[in-house]
PDB file of N, CA and C in Angstrom:
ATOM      1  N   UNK A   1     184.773-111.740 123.894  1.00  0.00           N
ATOM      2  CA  UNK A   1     184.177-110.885 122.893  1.00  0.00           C
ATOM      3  C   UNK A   1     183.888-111.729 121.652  1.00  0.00           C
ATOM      4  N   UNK A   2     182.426-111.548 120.827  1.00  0.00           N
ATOM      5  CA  UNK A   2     182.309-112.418 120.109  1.00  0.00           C
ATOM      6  C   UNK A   2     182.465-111.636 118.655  1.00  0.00           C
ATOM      7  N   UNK A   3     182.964-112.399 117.697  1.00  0.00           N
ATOM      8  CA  UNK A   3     182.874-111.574 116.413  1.00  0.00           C
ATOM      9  C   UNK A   3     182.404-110.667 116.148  1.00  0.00           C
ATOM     10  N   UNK A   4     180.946-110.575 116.553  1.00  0.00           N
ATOM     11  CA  UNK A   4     179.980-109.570 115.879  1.00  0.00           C
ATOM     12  C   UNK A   4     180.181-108.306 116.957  1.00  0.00           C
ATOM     13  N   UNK A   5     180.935-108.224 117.952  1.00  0.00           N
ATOM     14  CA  UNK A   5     180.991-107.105 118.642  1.00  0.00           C
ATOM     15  C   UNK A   5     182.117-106.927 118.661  1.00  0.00           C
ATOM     16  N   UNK A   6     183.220-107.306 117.530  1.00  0.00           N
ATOM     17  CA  UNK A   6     184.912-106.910 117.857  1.00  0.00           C
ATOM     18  C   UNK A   6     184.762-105.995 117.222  1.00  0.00           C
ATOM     19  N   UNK A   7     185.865-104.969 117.356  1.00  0.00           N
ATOM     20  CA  UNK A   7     185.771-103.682 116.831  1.00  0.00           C
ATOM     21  C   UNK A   7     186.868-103.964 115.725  1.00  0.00           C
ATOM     22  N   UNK A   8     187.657-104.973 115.346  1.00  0.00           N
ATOM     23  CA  UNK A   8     188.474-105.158 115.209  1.00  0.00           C
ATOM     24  C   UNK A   8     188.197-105.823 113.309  1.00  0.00           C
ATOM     25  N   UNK A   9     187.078-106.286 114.280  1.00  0.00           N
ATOM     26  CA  UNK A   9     186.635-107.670 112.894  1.00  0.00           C
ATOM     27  C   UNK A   9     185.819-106.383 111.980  1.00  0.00           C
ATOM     28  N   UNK A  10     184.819-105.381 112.954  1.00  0.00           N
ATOM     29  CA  UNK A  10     184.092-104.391 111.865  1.00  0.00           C
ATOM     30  C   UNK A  10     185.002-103.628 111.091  1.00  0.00           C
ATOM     31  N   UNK A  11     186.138-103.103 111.545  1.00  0.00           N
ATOM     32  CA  UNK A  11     186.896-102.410 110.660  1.00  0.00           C
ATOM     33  C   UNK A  11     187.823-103.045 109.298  1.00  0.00           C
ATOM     34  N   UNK A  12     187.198-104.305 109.348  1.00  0.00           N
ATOM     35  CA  UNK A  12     187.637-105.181 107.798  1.00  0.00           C
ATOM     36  C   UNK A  12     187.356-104.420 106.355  1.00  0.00           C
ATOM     37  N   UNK A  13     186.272-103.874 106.753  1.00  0.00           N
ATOM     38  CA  UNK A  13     185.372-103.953 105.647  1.00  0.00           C
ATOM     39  C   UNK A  13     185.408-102.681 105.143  1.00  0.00           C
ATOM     40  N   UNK A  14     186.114-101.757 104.103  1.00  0.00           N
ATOM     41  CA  UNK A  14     186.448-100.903 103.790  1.00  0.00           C
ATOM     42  C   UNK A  14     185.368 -99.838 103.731  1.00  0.00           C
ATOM     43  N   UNK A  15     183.733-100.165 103.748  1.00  0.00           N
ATOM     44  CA  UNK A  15     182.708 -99.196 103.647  1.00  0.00           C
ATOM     45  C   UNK A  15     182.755 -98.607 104.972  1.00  0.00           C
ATOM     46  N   UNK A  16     182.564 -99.514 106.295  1.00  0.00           N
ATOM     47  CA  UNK A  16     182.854 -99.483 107.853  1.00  0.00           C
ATOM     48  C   UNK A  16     183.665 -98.262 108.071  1.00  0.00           C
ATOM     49  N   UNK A  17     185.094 -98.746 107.351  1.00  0.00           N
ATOM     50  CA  UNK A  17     185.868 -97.306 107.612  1.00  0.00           C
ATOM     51  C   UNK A  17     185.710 -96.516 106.725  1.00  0.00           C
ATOM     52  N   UNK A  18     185.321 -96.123 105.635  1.00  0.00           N
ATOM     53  CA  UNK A  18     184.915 -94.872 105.468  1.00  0.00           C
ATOM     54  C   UNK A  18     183.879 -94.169 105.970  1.00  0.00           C
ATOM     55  N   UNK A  19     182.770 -95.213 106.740  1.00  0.00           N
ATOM     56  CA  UNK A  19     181.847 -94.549 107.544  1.00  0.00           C
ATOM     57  C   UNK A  19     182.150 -93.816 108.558  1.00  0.00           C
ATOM     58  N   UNK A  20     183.379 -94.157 109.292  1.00  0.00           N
ATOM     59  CA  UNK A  20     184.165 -93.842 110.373  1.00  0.00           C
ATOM     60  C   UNK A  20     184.832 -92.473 110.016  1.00  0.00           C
ATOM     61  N   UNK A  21     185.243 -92.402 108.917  1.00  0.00           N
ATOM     62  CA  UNK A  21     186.116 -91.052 108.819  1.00  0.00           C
ATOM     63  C   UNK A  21     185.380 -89.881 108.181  1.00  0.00           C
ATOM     64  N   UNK A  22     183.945 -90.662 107.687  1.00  0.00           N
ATOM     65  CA  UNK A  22     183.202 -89.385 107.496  1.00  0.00           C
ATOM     66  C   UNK A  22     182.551 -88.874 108.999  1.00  0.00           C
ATOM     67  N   UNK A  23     182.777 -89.839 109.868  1.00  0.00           N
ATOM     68  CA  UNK A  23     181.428 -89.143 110.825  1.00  0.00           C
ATOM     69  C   UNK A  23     182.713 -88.643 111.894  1.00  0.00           C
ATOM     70  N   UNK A  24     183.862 -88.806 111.851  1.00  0.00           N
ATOM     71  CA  UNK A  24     185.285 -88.216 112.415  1.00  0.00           C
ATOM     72  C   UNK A  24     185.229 -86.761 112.029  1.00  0.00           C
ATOM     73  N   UNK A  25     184.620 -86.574 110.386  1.00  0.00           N
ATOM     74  CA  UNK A  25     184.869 -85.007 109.636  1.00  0.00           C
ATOM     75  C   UNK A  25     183.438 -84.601 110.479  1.00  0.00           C
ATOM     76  N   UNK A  26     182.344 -85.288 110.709  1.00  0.00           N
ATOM     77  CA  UNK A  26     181.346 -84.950 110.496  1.00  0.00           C
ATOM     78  C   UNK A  26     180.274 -85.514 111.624  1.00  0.00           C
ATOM     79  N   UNK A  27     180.495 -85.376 112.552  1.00  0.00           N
ATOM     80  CA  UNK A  27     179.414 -86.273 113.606  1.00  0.00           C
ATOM     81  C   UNK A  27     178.321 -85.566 113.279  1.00  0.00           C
ATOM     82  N   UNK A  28     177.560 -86.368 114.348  1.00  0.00           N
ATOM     83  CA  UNK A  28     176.005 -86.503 113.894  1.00  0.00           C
ATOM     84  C   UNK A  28     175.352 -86.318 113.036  1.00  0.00           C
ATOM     85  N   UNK A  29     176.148 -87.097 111.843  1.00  0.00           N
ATOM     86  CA  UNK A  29     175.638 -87.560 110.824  1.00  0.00           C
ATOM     87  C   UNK A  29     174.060 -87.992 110.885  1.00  0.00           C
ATOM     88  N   UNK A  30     172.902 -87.705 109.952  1.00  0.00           N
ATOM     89  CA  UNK A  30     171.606 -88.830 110.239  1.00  0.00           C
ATOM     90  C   UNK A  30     171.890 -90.496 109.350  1.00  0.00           C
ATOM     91  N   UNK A  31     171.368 -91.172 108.987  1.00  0.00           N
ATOM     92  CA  UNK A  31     171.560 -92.535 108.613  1.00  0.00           C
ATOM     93  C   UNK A  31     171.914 -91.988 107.207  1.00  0.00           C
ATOM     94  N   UNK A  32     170.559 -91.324 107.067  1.00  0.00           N
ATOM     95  CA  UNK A  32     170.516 -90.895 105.450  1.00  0.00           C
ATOM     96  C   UNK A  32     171.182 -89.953 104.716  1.00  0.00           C
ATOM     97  N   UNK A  33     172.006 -89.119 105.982  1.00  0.00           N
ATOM     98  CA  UNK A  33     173.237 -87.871 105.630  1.00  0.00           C
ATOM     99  C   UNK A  33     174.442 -89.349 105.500  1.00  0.00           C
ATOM    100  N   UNK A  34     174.338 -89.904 106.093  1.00  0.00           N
ATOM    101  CA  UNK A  34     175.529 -91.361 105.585  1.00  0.00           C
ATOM    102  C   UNK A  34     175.373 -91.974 104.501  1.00  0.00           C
ATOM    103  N   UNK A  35     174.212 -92.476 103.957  1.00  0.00           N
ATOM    104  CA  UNK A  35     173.826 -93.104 103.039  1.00  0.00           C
ATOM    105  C   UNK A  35     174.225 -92.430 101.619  1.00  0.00           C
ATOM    106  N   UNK A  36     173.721 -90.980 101.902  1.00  0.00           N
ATOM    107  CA  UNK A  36     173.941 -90.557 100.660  1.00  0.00           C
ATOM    108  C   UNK A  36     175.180 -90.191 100.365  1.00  0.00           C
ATOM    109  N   UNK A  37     176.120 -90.246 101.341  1.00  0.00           N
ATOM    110  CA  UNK A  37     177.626 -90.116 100.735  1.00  0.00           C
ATOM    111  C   UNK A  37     178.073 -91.880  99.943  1.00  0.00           C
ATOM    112  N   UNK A  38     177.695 -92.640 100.018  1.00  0.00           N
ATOM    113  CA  UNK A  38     177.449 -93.495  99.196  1.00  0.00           C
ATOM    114  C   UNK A  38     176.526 -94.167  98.159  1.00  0.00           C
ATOM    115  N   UNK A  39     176.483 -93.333  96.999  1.00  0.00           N
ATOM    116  CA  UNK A  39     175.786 -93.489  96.035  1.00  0.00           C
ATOM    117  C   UNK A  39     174.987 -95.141  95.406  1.00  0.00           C
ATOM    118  N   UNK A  40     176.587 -95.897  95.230  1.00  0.00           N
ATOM    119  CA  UNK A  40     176.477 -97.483  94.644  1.00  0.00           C
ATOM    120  C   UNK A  40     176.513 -98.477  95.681  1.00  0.00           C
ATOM    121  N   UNK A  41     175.924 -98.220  97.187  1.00  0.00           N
ATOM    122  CA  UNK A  41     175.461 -98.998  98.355  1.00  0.00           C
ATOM    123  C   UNK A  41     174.066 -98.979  98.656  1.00  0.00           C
ATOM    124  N   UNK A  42     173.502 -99.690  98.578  1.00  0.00           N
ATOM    125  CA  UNK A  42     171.698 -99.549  99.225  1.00  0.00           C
ATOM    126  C   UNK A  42     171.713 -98.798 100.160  1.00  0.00           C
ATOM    127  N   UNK A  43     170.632 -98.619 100.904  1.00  0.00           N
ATOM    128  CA  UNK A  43     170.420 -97.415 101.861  1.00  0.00           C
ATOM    129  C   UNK A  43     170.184 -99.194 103.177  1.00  0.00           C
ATOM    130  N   UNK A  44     169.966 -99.474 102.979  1.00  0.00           N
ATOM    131  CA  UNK A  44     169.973-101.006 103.502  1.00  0.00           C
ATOM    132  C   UNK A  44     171.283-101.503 104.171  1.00  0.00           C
ATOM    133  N   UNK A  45     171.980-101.845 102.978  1.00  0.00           N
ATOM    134  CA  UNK A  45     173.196-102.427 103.284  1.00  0.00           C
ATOM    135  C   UNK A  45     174.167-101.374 104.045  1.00  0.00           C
ATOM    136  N   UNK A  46     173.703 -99.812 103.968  1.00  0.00           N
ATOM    137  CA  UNK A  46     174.304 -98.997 105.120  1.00  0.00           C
ATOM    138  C   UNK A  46     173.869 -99.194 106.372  1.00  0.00           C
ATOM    139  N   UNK A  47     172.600 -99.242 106.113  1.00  0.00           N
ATOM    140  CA  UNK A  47     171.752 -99.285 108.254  1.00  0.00           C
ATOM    141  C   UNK A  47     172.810-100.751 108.733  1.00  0.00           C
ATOM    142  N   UNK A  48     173.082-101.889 107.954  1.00  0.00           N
ATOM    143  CA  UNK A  48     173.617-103.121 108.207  1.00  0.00           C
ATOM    144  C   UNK A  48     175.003-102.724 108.611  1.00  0.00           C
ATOM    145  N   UNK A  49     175.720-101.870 107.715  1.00  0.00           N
ATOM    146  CA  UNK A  49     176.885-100.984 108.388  1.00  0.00           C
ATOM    147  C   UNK A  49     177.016-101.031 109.289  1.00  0.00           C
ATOM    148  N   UNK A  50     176.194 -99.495 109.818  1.00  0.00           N
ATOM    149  CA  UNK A  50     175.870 -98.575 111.222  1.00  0.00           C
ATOM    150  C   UNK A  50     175.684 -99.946 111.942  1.00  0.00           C
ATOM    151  N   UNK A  51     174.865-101.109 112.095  1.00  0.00           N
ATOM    152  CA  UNK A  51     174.348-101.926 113.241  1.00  0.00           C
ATOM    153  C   UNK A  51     175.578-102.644 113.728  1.00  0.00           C
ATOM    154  N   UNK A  52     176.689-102.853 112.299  1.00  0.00           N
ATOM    155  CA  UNK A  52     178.230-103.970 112.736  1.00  0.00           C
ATOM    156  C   UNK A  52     178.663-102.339 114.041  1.00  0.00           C
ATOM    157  N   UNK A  53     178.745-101.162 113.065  1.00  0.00           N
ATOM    158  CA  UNK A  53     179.568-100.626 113.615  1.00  0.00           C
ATOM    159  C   UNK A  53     179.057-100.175 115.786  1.00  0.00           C
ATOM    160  N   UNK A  54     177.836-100.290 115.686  1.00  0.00           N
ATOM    161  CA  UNK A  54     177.160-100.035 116.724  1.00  0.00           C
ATOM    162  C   UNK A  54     177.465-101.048 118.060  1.00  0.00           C
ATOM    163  N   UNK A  55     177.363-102.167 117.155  1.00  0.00           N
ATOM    164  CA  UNK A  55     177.735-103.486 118.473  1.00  0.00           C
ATOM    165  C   UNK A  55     178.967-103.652 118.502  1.00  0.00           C
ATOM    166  N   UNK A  56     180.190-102.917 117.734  1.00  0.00           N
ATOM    167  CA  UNK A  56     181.397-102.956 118.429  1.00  0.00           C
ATOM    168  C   UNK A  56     181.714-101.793 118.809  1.00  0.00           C
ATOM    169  N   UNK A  57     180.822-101.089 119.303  1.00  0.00           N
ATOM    170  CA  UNK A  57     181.049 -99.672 119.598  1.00  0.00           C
ATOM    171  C   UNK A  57     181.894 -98.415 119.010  1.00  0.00           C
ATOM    172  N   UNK A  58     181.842 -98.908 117.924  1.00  0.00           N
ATOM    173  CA  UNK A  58     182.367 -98.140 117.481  1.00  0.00           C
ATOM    174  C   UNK A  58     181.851 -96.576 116.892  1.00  0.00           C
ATOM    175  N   UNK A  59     180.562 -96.796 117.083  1.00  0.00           N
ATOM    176  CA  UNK A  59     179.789 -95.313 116.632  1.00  0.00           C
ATOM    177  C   UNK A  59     178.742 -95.147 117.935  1.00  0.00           C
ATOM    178  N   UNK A  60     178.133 -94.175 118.268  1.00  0.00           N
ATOM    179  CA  UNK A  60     176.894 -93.728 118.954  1.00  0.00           C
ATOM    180  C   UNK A  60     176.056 -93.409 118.100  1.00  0.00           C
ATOM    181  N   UNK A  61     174.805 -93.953 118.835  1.00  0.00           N
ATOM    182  CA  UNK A  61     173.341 -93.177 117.995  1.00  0.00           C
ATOM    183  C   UNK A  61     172.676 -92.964 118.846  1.00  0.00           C
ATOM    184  N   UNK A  62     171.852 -91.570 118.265  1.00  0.00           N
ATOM    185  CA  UNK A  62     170.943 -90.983 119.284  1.00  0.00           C
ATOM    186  C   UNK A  62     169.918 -90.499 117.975  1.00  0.00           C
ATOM    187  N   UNK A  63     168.840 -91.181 119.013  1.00  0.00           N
ATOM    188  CA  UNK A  63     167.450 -90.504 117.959  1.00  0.00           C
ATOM    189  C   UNK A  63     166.928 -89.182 118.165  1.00  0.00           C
ATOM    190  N   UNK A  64     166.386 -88.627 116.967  1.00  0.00           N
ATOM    191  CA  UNK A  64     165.901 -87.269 117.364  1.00  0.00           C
ATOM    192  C   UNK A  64     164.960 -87.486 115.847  1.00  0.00           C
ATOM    193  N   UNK A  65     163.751 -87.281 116.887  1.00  0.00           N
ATOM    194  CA  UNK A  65     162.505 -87.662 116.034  1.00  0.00           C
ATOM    195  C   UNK A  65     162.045 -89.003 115.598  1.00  0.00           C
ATOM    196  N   UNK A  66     162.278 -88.557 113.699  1.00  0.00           N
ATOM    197  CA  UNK A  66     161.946 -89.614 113.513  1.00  0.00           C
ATOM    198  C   UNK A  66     163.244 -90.396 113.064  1.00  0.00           C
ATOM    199  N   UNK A  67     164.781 -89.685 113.000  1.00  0.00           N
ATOM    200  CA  UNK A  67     166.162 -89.798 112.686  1.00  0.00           C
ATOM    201  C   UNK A  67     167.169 -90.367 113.606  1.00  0.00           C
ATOM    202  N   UNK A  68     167.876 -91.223 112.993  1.00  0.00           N
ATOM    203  CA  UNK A  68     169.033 -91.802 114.032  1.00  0.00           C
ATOM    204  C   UNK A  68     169.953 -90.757 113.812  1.00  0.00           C
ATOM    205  N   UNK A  69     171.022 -90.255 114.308  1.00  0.00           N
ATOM    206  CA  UNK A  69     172.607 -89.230 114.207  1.00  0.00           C
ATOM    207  C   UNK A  69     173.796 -90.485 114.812  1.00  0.00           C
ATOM    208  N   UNK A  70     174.367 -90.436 113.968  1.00  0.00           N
ATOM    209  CA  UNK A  70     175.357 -91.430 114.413  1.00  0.00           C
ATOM    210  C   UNK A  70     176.623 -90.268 114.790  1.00  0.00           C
ATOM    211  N   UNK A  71     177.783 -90.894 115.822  1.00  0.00           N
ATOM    212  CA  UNK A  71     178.691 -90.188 116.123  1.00  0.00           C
ATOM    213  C   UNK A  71     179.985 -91.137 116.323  1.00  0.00           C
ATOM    214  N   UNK A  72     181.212 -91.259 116.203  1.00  0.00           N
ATOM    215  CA  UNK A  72     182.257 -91.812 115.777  1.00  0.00           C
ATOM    216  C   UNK A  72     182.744 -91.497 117.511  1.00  0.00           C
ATOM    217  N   UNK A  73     182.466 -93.142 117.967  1.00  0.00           N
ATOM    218  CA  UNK A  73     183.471 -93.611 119.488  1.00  0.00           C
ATOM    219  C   UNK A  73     184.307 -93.868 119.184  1.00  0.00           C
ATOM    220  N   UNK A  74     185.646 -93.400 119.787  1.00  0.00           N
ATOM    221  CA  UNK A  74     186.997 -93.898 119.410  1.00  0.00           C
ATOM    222  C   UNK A  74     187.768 -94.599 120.711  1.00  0.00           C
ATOM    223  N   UNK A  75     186.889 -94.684 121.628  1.00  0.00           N
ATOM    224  CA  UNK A  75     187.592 -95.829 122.521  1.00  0.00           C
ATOM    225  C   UNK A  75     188.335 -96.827 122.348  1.00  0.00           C
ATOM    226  N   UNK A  76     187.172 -97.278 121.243  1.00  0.00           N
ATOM    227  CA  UNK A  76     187.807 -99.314 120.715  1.00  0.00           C
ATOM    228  C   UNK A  76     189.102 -98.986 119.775  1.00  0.00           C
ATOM    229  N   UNK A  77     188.998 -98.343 119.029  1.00  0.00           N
ATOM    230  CA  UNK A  77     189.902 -97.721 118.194  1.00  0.00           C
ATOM    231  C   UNK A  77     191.282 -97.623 119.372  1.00  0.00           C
ATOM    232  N   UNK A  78     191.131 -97.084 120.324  1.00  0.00           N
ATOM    233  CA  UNK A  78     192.274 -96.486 121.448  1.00  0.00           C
ATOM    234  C   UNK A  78     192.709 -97.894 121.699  1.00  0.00           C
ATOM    235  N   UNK A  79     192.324 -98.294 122.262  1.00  0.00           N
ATOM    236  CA  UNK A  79     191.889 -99.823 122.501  1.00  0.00           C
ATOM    237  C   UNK A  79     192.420-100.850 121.776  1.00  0.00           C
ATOM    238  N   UNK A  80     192.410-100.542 120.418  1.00  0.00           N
ATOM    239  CA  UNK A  80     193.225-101.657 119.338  1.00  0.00           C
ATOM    240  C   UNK A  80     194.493-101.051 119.230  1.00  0.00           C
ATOM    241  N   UNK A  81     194.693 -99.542 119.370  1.00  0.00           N
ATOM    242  CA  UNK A  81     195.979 -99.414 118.950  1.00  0.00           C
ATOM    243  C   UNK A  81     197.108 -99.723 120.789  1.00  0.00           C
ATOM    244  N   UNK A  82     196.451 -99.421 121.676  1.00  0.00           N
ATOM    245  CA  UNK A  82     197.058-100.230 122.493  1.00  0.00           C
ATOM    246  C   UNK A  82     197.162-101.698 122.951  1.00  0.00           C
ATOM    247  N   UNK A  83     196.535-102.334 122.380  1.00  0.00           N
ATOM    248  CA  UNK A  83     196.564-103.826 123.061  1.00  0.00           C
ATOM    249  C   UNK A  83     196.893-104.624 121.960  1.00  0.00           C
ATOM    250  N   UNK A  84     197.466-104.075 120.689  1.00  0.00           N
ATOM    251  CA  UNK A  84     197.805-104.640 119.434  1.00  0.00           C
ATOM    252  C   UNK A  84     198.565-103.956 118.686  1.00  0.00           C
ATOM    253  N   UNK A  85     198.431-102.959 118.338  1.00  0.00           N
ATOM    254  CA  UNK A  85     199.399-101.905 117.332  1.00  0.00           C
ATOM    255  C   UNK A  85     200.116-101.488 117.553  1.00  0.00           C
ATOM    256  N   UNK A  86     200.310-100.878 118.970  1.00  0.00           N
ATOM    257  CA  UNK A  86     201.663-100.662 119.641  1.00  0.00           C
ATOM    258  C   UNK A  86     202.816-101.142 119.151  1.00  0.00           C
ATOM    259  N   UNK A  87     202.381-102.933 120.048  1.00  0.00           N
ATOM    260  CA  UNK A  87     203.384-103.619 120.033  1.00  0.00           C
ATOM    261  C   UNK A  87     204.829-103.370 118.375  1.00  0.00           C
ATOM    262  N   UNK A  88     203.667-103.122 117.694  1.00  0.00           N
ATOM    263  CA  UNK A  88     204.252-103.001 116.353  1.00  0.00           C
ATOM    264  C   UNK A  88     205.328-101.994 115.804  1.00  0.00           C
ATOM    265  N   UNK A  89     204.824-101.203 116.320  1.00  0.00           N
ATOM    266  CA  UNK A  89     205.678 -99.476 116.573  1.00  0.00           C
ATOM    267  C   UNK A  89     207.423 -99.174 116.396  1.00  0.00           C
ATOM    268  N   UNK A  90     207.693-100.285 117.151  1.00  0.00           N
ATOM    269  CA  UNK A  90     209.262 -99.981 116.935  1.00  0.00           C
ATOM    270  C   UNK A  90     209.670-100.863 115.490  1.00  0.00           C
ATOM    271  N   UNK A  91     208.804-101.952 115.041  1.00  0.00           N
ATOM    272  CA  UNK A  91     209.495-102.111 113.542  1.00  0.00           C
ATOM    273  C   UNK A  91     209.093-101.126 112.799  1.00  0.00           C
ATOM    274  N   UNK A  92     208.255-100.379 112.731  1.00  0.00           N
ATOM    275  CA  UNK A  92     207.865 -99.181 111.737  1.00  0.00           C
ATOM    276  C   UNK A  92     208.779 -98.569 112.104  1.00  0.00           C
ATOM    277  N   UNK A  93     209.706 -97.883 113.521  1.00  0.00           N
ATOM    278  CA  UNK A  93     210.280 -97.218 113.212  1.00  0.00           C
ATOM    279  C   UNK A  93     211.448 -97.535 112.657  1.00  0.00           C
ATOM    280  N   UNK A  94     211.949 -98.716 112.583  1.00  0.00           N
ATOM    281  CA  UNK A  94     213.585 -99.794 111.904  1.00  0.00           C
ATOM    282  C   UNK A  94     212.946 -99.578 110.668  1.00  0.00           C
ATOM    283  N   UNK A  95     212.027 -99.508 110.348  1.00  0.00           N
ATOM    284  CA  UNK A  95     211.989-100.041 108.649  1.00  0.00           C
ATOM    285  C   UNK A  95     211.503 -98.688 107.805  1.00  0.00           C
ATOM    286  N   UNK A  96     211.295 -97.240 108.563  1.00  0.00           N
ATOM    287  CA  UNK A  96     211.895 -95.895 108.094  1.00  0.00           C
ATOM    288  C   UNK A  96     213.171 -95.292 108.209  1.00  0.00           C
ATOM    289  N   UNK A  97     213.693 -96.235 109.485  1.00  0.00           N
ATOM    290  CA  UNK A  97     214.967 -95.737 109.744  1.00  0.00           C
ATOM    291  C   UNK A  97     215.537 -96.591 108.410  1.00  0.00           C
ATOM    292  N   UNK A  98     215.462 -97.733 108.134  1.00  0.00           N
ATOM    293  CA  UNK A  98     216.105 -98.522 106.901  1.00  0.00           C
ATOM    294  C   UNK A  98     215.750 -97.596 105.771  1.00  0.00           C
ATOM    295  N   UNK A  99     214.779 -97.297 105.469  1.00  0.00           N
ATOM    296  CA  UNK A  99     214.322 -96.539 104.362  1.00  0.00           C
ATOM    297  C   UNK A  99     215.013 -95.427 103.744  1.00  0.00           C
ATOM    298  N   UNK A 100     214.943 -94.453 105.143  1.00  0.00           N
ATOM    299  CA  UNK A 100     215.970 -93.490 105.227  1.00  0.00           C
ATOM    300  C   UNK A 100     217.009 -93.265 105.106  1.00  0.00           C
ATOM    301  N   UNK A 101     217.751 -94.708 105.826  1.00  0.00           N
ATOM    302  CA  UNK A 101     219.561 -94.927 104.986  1.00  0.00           C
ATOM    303  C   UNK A 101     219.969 -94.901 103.323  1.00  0.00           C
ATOM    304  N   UNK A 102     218.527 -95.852 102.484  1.00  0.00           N
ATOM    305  CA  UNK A 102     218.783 -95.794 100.944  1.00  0.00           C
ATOM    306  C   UNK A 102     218.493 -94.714 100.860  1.00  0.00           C
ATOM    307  N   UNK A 103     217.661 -94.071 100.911  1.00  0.00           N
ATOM    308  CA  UNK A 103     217.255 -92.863 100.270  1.00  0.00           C
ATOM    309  C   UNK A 103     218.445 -92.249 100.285  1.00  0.00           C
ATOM    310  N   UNK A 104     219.047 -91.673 101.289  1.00  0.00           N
ATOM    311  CA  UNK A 104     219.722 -90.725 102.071  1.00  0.00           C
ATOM    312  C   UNK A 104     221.191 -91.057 100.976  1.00  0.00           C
ATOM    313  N   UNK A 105     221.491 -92.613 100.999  1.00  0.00           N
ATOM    314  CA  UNK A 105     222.540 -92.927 100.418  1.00  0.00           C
ATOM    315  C   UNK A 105     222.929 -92.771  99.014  1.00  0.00           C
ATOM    316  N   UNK A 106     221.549 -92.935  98.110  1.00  0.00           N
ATOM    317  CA  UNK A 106     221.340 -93.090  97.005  1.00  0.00           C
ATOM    318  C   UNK A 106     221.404 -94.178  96.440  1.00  0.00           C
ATOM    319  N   UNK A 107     221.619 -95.368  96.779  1.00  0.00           N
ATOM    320  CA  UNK A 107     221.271 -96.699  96.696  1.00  0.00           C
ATOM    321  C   UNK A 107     220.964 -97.707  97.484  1.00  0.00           C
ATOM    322  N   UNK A 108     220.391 -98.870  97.130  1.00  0.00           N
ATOM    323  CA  UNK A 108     220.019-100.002  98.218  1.00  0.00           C
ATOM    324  C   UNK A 108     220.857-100.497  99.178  1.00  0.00           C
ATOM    325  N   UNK A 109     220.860-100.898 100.177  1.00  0.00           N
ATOM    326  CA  UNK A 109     221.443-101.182 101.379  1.00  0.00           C
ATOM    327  C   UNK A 109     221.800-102.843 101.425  1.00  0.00           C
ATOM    328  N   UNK A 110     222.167-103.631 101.112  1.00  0.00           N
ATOM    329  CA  UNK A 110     222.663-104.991 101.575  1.00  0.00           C
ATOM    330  C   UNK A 110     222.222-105.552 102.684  1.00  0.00           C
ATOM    331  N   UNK A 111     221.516-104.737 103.762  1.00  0.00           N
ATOM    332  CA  UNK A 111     220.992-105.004 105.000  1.00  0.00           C
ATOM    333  C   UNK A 111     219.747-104.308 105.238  1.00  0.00           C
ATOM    334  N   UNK A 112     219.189-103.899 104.612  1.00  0.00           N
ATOM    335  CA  UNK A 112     217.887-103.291 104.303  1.00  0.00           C
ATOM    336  C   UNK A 112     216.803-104.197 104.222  1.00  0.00           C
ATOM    337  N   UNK A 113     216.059-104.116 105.253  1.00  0.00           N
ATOM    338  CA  UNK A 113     215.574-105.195 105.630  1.00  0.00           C
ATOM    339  C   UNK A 113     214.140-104.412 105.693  1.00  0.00           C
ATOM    340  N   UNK A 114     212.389-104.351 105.023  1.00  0.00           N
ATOM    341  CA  UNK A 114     211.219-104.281 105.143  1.00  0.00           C
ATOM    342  C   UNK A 114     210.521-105.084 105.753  1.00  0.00           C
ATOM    343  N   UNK A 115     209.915-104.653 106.797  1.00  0.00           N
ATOM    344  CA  UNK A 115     208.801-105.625 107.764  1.00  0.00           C
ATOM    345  C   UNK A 115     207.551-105.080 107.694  1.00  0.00           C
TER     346      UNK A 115
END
């Protein structure tokens, strides 16, 4: 898989994912129902968006007319959180369970350890 089609590398870029969680609230979005939820982005530098987000599959488009509708694939998404994020899972849960001991105790722990 090359850069420009990781799903991994498009979700860097903080506009990417908010494109993602509007079209999550909101599929079939048109380009320009996207665009205009971002005011201080060109209408440009969005289609450049949609195209990262397209070649890592991370969205669908389907034309109708003269309009693209984009729609939010969550395969790759499935996809990263199993073949990478997982793995991660049980220190999140040590390092709420740690969390939970200060809190719970009312002071810091000597062995309280954040990962």
């Amino acid at each position: 898989m090359s850069k420009a089609d990781d799903p991994f590398a498009a979700l860097a870029h903080p506009t990417r994912r908010e494109i993602l969680e509007r079209l999550r609230d909101h599929p079939g979005l048109s380009a320009g129902e996207i665009a205009a939820g971002f005011p201080s982005v060109s209408r440009p530098a969005i289609s450049r968006h949609l195209a990262v987000l397209r070649r890592a599959r991370l969205v669908r488009s389907r034309s109708r007319g003269r309009e693209c509708h984009y729609a939010l694939d969550a395969r790759p998404l499935a996809d990263i959180y199993e073949r990478y994020l997982r793995a991660f899972a049980p220190i999140w849960d040590e390092s709420l369970g740690n969390l939970k001991r200060v809190v719970e105790s009312g002071g810091p722990d000597t062995n309280f350890v954040v990962h």
